[in-house]
N, C-alpha and C. Protein backbone atom coordinates (compact mmCIF):
# COMPACT_ATOMS: atom_id res chain seq x y z
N UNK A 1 0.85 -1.18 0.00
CA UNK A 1 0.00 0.00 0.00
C UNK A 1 0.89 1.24 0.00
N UNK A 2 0.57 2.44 -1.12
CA UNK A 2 1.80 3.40 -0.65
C UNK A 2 1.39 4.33 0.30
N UNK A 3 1.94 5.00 0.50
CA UNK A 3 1.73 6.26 1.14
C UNK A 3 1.74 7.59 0.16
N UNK A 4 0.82 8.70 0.43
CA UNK A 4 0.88 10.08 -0.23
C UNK A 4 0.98 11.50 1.02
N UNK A 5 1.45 12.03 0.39
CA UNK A 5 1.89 13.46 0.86
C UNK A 5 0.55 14.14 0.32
N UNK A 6 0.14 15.51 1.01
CA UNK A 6 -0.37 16.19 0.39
C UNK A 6 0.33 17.05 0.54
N UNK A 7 0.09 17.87 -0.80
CA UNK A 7 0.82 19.14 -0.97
C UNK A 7 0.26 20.59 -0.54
N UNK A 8 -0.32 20.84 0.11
CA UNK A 8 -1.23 21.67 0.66
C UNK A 8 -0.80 22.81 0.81
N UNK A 9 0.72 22.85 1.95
CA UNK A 9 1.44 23.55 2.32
C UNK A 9 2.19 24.18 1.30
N UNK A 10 1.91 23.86 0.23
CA UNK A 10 3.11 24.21 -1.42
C UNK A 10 2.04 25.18 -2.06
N UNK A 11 0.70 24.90 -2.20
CA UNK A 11 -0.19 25.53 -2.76
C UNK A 11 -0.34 26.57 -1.64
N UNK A 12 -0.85 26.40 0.01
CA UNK A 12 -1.08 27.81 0.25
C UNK A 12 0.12 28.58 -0.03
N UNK A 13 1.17 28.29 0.17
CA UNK A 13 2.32 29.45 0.04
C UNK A 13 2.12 29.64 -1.30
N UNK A 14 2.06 29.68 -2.28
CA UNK A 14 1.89 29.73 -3.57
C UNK A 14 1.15 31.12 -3.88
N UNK A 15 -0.31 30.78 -3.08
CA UNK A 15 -0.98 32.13 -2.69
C UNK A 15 -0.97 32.74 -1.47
N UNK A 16 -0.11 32.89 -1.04
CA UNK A 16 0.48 33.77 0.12
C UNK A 16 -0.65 33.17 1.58
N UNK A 17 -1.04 32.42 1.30
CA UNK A 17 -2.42 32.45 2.68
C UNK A 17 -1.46 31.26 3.40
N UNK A 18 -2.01 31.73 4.75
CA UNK A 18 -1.84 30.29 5.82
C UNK A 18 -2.78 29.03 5.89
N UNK A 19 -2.39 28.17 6.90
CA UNK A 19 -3.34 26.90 6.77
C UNK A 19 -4.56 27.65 7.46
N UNK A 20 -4.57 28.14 8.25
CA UNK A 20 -5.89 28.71 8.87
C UNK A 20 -6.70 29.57 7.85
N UNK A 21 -6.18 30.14 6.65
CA UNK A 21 -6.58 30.73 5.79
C UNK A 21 -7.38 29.57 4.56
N UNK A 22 -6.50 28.51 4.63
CA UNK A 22 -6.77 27.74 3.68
C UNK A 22 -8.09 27.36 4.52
N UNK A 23 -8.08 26.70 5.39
CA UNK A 23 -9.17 26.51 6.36
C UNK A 23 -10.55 26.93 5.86
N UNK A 24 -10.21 28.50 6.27
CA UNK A 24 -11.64 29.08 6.53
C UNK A 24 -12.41 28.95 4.82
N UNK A 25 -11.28 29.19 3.58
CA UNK A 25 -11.55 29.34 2.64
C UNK A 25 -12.08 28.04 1.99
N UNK A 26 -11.81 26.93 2.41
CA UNK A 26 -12.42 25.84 1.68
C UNK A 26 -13.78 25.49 2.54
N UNK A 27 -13.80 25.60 3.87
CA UNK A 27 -14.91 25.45 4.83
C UNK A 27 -14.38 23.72 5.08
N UNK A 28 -13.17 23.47 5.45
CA UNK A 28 -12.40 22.33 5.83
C UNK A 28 -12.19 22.57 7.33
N UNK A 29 -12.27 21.74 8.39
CA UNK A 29 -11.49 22.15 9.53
C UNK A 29 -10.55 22.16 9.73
N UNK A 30 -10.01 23.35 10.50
CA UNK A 30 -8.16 23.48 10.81
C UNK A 30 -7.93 22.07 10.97
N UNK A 31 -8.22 21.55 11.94
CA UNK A 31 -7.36 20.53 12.83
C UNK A 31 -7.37 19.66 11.26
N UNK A 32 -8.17 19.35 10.15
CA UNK A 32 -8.04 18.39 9.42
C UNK A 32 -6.90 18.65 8.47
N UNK A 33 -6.67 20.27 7.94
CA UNK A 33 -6.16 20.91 7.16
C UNK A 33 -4.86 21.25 7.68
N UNK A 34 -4.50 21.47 8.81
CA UNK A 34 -3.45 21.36 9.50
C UNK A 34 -2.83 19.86 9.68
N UNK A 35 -3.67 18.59 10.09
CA UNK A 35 -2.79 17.40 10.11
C UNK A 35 -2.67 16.72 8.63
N UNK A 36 -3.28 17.11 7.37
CA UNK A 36 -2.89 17.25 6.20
C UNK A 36 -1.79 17.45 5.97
N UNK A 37 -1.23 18.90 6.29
CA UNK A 37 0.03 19.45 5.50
C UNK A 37 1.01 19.08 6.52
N UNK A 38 0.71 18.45 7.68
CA UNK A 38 2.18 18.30 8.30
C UNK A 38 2.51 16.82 8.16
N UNK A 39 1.49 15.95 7.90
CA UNK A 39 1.62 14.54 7.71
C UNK A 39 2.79 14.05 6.95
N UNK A 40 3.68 13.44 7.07
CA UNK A 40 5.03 13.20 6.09
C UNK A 40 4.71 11.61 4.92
N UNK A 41 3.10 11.52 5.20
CA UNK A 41 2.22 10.43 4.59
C UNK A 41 1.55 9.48 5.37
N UNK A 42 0.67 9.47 4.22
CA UNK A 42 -1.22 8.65 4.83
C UNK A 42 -1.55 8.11 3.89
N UNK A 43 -2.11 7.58 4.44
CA UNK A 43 -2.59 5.85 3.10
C UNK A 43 -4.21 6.43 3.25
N UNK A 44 -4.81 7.17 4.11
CA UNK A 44 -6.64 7.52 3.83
C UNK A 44 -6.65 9.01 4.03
N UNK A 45 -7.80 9.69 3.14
CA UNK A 45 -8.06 11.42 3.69
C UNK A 45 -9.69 10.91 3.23
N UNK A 46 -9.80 11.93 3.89
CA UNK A 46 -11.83 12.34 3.40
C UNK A 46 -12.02 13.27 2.09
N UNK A 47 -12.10 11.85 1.22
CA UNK A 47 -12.57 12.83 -0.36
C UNK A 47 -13.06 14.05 -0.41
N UNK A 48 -14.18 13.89 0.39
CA UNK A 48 -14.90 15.63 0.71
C UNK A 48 -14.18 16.73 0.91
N UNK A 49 -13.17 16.60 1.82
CA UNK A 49 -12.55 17.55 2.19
C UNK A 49 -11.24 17.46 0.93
N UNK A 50 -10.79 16.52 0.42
CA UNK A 50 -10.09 17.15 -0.48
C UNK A 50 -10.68 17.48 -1.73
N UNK A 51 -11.67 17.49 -1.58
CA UNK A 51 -12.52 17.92 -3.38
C UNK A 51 -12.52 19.54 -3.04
N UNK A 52 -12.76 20.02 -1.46
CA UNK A 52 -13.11 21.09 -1.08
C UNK A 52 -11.95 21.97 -1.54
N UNK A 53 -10.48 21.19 -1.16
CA UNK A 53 -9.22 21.90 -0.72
C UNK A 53 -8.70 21.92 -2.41
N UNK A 54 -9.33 20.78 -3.12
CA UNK A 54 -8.63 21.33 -4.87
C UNK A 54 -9.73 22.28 -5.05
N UNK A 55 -10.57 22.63 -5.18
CA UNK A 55 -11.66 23.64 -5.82
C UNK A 55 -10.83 25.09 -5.07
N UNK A 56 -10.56 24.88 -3.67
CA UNK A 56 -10.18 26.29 -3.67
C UNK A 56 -8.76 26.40 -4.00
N UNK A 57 -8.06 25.37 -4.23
CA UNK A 57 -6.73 25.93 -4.65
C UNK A 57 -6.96 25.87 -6.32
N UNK A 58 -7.91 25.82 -6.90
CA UNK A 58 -8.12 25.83 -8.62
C UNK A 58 -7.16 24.53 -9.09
N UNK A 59 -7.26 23.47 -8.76
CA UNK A 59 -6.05 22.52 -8.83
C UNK A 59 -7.23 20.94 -8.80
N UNK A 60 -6.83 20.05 -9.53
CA UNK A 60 -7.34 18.71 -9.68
C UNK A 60 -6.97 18.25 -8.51
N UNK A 61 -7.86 17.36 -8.23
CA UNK A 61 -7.62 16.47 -6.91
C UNK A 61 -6.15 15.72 -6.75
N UNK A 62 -6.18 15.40 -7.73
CA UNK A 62 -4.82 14.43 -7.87
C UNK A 62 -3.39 15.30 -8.01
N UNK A 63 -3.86 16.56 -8.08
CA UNK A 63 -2.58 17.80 -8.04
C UNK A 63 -2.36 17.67 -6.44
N UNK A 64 -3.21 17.59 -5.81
CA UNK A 64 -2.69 17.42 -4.62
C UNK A 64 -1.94 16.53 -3.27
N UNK A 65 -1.38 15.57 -4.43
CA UNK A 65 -0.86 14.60 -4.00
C UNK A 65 0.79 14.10 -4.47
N UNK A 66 1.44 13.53 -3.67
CA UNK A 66 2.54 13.87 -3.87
C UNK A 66 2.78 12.34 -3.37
N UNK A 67 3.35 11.35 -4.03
CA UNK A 67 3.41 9.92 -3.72
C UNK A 67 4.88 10.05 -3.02
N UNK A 68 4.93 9.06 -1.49
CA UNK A 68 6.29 9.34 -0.97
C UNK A 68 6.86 7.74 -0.88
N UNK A 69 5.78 6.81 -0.95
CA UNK A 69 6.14 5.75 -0.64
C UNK A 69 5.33 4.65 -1.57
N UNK A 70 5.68 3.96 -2.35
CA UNK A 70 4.86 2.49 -3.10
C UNK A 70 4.67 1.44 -2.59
């Protein structure tokens, strides 16, 4: 099973906002959006919340993933 990164932390800096920014703007909770971008990889996330977090970063779902382990 691999593991994925999300790239979260690459996109908010991208547009200057913080995770609490990213937060409020997708209507994601910190605590989820915060253990997202610090995770160094996770084998499960909640589709919902990442359909939320590509729509507001204008980015495909699968842009937000970053494979660390196969």
């Amino acid at each position: 099973m691999g593991l994925v990164k999300l790239r979260i932390k690459e996109f908010a800096a991208r547009e200057g906002w913080t995770l609490k920014e990213v937060s409020e703007r997708s209507k994601v909770p910190y605590s989820t959006v915060k253990s997202y971008a610090v995770s160094p990889g996770m084998v499960m996330a909640d589709l919902t919340a990442l359909r939320k977090l590509a729509r507001t970063f204008d980015v495909l779902i699968e842009d937000l993933f970053d494979v660390v382990e196969e």
